[in-house]
Protein backbone atom coordinates (compact mmCIF):
# COMPACT_ATOMS: atom_id res chain seq x y z
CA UNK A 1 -18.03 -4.95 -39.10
CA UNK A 2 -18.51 -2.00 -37.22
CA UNK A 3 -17.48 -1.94 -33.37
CA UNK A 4 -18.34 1.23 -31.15
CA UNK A 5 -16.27 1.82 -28.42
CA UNK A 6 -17.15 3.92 -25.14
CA UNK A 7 -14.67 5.48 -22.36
CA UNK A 8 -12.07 5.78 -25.06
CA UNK A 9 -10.10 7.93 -23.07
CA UNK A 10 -9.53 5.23 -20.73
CA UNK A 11 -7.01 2.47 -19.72
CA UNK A 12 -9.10 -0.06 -21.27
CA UNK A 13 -10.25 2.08 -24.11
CA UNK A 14 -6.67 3.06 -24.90
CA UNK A 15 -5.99 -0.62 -24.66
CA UNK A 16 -8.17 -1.42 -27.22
CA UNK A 17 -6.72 0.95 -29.76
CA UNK A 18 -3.14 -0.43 -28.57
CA UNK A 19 -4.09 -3.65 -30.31
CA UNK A 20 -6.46 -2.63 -33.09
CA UNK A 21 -4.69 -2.92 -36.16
CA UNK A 22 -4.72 -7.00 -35.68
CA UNK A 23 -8.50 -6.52 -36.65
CA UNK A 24 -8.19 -4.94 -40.25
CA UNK A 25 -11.65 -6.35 -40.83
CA UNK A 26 -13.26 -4.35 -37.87
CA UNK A 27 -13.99 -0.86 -38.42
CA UNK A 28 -13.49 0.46 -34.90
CA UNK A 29 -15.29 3.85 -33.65
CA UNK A 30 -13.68 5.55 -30.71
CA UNK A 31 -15.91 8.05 -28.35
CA UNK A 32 -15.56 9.61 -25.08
CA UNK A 33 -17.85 11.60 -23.35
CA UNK A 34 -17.68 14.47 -25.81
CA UNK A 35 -18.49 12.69 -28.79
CA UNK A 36 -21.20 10.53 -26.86
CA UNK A 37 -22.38 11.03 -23.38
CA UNK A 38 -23.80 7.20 -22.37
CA UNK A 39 -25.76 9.53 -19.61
CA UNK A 40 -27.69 10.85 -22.51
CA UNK A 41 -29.66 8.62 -24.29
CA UNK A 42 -30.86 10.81 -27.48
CA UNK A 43 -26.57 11.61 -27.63
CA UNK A 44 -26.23 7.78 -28.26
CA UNK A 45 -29.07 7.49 -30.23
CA UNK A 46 -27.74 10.02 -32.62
CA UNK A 47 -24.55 8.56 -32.69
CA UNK A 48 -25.54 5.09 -33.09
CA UNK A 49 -27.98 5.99 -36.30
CA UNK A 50 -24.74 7.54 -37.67
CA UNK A 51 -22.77 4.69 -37.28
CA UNK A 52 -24.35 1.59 -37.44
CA UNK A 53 -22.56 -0.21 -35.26
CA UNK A 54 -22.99 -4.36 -34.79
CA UNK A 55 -21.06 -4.34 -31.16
CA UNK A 56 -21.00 -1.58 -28.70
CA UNK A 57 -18.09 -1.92 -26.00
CA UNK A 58 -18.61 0.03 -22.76
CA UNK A 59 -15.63 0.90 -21.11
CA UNK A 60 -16.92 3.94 -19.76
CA UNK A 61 -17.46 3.94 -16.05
CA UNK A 62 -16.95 5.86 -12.28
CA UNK A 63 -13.98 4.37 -11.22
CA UNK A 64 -13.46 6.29 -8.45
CA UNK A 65 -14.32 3.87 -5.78
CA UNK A 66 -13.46 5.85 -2.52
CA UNK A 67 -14.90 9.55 -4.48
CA UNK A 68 -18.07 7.61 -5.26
CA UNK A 69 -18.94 7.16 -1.64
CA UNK A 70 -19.39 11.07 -1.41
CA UNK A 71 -20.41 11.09 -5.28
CA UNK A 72 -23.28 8.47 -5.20
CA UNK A 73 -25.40 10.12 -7.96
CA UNK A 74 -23.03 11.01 -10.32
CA UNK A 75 -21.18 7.05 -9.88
CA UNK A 76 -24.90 5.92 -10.61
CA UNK A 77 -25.52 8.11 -13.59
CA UNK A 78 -22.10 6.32 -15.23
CA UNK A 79 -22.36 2.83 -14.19
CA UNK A 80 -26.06 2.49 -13.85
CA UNK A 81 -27.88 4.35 -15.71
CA UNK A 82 -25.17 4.54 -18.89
CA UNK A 83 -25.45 0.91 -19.16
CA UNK A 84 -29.38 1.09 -19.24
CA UNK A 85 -29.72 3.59 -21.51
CA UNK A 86 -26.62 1.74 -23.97
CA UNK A 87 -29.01 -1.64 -23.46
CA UNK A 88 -32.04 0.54 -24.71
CA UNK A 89 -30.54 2.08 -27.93
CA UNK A 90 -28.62 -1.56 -28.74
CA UNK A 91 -31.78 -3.27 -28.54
CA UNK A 92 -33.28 -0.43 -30.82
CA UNK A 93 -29.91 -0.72 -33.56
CA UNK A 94 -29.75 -4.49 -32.98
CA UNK A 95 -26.77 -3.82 -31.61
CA UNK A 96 -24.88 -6.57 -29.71
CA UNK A 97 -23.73 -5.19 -26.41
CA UNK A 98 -20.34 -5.83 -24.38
CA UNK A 99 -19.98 -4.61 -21.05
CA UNK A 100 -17.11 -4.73 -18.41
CA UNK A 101 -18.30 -5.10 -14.91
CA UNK A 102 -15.94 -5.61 -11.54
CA UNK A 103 -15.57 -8.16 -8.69
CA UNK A 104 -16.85 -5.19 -6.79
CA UNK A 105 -20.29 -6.64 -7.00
CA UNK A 106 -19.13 -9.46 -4.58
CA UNK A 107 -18.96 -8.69 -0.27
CA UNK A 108 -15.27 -10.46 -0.47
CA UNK A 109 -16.59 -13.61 2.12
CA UNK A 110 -15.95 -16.41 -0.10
CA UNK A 111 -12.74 -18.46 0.31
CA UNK A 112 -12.62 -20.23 -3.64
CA UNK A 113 -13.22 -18.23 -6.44
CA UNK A 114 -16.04 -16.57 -7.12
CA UNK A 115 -18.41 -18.08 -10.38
CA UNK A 116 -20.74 -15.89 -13.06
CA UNK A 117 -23.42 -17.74 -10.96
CA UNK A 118 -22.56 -16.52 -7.35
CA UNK A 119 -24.97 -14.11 -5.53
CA UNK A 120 -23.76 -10.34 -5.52
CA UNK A 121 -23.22 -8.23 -2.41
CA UNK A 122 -21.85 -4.92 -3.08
CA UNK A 123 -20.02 -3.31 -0.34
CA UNK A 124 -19.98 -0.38 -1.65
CA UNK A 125 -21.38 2.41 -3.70
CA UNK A 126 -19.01 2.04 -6.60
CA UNK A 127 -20.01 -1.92 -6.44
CA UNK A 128 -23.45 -1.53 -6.50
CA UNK A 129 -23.88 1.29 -9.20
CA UNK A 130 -21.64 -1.31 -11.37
CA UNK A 131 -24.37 -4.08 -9.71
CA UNK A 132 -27.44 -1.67 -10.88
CA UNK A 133 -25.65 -1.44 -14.54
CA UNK A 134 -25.35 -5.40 -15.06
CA UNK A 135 -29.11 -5.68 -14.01
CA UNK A 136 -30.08 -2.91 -16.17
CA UNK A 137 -28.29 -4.29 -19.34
CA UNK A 138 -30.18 -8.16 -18.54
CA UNK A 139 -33.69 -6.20 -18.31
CA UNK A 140 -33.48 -4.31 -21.55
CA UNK A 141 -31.47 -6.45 -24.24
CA UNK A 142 -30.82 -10.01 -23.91
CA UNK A 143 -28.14 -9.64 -26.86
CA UNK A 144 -25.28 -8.93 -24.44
CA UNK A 145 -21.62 -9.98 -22.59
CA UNK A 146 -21.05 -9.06 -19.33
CA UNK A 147 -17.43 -9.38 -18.85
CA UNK A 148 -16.33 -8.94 -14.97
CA UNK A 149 -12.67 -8.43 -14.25
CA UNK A 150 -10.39 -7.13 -11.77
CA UNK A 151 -7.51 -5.23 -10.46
CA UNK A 152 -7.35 -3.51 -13.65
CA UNK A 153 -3.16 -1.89 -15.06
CA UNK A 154 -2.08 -1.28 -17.99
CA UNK A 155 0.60 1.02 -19.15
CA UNK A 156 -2.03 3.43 -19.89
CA UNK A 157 -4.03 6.48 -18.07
CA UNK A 158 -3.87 5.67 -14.06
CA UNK A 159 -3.72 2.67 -12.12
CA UNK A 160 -2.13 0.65 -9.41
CA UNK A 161 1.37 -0.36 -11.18
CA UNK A 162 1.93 3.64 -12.17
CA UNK A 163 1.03 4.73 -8.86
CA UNK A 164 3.29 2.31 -7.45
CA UNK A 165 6.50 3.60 -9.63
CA UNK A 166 5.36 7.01 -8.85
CA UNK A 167 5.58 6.64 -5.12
CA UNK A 168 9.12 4.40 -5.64
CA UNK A 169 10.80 7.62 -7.14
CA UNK A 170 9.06 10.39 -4.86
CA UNK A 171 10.07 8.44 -1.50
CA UNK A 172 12.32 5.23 0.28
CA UNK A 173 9.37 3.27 1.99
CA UNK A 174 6.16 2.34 1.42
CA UNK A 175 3.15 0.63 3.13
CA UNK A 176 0.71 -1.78 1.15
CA UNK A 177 -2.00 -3.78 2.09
CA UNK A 178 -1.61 -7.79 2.00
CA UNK A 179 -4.80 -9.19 3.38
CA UNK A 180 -7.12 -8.22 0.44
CA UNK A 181 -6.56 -11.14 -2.40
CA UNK A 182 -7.39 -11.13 -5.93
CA UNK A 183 -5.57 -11.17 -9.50
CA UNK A 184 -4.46 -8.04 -11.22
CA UNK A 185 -5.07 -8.12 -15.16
CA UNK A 186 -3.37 -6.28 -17.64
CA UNK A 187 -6.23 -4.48 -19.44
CA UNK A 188 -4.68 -5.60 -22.80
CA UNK A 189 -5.10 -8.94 -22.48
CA UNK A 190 -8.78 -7.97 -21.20
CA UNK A 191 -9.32 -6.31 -24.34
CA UNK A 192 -7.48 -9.09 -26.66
CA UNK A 193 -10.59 -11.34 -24.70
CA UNK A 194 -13.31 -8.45 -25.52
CA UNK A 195 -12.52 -8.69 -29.16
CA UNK A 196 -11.89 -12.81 -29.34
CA UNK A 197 -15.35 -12.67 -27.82
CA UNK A 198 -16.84 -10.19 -30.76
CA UNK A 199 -14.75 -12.19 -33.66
CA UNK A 200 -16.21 -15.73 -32.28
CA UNK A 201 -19.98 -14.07 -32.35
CA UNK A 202 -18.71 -13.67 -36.47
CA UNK A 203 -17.94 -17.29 -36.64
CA UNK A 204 -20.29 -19.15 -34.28
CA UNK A 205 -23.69 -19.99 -35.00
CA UNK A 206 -24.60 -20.51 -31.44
CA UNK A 207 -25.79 -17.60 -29.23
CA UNK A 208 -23.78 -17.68 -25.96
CA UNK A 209 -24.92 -14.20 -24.80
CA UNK A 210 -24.35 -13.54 -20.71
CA UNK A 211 -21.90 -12.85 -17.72
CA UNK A 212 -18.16 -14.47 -17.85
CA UNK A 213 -15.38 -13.89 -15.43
CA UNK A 214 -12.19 -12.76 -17.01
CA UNK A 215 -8.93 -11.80 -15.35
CA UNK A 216 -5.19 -12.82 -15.63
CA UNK A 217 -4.14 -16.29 -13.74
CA UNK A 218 -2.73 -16.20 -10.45
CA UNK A 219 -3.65 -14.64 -6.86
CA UNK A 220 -1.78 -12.21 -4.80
CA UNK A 221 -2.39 -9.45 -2.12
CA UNK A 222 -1.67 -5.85 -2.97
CA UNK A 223 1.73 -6.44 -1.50
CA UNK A 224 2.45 -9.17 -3.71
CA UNK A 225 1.65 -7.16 -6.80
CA UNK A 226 3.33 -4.02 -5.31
CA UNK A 227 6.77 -6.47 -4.28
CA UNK A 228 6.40 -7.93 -7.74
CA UNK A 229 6.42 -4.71 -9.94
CA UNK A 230 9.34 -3.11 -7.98
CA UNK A 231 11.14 -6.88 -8.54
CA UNK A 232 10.83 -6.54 -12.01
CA UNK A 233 12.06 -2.87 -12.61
CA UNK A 234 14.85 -3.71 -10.37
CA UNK A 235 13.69 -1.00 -7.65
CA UNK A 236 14.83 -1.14 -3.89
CA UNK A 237 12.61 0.28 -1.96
CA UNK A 238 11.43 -1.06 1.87
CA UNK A 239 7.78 -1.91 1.30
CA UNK A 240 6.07 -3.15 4.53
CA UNK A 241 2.82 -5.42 4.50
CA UNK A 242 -0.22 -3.80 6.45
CA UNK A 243 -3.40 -4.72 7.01
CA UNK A 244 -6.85 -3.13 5.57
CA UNK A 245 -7.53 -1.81 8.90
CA UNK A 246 -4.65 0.32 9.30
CA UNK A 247 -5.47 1.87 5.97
CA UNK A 248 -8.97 2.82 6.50
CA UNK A 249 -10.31 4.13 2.84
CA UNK A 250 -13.92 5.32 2.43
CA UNK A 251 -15.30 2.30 0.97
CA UNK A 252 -15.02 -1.40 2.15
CA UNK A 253 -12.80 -3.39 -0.76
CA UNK A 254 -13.50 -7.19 -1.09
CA UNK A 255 -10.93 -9.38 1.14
CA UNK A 256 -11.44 -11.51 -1.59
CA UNK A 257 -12.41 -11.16 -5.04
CA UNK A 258 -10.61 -14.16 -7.20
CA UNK A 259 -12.72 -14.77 -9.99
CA UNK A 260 -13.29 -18.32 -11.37
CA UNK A 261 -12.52 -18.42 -15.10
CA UNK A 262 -13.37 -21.68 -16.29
CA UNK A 263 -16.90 -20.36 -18.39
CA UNK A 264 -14.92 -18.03 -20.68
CA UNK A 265 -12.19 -20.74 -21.28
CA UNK A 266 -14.43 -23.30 -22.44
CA UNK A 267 -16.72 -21.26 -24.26
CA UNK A 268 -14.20 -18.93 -26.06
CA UNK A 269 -11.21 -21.07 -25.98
CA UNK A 270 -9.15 -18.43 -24.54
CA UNK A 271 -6.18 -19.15 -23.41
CA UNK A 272 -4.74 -16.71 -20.13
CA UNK A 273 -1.27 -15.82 -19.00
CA UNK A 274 -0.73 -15.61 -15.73
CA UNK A 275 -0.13 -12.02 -14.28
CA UNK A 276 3.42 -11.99 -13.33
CA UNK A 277 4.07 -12.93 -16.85
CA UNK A 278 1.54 -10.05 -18.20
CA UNK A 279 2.93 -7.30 -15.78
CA UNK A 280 6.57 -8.03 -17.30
CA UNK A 281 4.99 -7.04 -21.05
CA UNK A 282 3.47 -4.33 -19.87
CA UNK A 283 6.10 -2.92 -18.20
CA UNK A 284 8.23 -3.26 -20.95
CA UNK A 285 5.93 -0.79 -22.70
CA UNK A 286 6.63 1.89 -20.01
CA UNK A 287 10.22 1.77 -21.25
């Protein structure tokens, strides 16, 4: 079996080849943008005929929510228009497609957990070009997973937990948000969940193609998961709790983004460890 993966480069890409070699029966193919350009849909044609592949993961995206305010095109040329044109040449290869979307998509108002079946409401431009790129894949190729997640670390490429233990050795205090709530998840356990999902597709005769939530267990603010990764290192550091408003950023974050989990559980059987638990393993890797 032959798996394609996009946005190599990546955290989640990276993450992906972290775990790889518990597949010896996939045949994984790594690309970035200089080996295939998702922008450019004769690029993946040409690659796909090449390789043949019978799942294409997309982990390439604009991730730069506050640049993509200023950057609107060029955010909807990676998350929108990438997806569409991935959806087109899958559809062409027979090419089962898996996609990772964000809880971006959602206007943070909700006070329980937000379900695959809850209406969108992007705040901002990052959320809808990631919106655009979900609706793009369900028009053009019904052979697809849409995976959204959130608060995405890993000890790979940047995130929130480097950034943090950046700042902790370049300065003695710190100010983090703590009224905008969600779960981080460790993109290795994402990917572990990307693959489970492509092994099952082996295995099951059932077609279960769609949109499923997917992030560690738990909620926390920014603070929390800040307090909780200098905790674990063992680093003292005063760390205040502000709110959103007196860190104005260019684009409006959900207050609330906790994703509801149960679909992906009960159709997948997977099994999720909750994110204090995850951000210990993956800071061990940092050592």
């Amino acid at each position: 079996m032959v798996v394609l993966v996009t946005g190599a480069n990546g955290q989640l890409g990276q993450s992906i080849q972290f775990i790889a070699n518990k597949y010896p029966n996939i045949e994984f193919v790594y690309t970035d943008f200089q080996e295939m350009d998702i922008t450019n849909i004769e690029n993946c044609k040409v690659v796909f005929a090449k390789h043949q592949p019978h799942f294409c993961i997309n982990t390439a995206a604009y991730t730069a929510v506050d640049k993509a305010e200023s950057e609107s095109d060029k955010a909807h040329l990676i998350n929108a228009v990438g997806p569409e044109n991935l959806a087109k040449v899958c559809k062409e290869f027979d090419t089962i497609l898996v996609h990772i979307s964000t809880d971006f998509i959602f206007d943070g108002t909700s006070k329980v957990p937000y379900l695959e079946t809850d209406v969108p409401n992007p705040k901002s431009i990052y959320g809808q070009t990631k919106l655009d790129g979900e609706i793009a894949i369900q028009k053009n190729w019904e052979k697809h997973f849409i995976v959204r997640t959130s608060w995405v670390y890993s000890q790979f490429a940047n995130n929130f937990m480097k950034t943090m233990l950046r700042l902790a050795s370049e300065r003695d205090n710190l100010s983090v948000v703590n009224d905008q709530i969600g779960t981080p998840t460790n993109a290795v356990d994402l990917a572990e969940v990307l693959l489970k999902i492509i092994t099952s597709c082996q295995t099951e005769s059932h077609e279960v193609f769609g949109i499923y939530n997917f992030s560690n267990e738990g909620v926390c603010s920014w603070y929390d998961f800040a307090a909780t990764i200098f905790h674990q290192k063992g680093i003292e550091i005063d760390l205040k709790p502000i709110p959103t408003d007196s860190y104005p950023t260019p684009a409006k974050r959900p207050a609330y983004s906790v994703l509801d989990k149960k679909k992906i559980k009960k159709v997948f059987g997977v099994e999720i460890k909750d994110w204090k638990e995850s951000l210990t393993v993956s800071l061990n890797h940092l050592n």
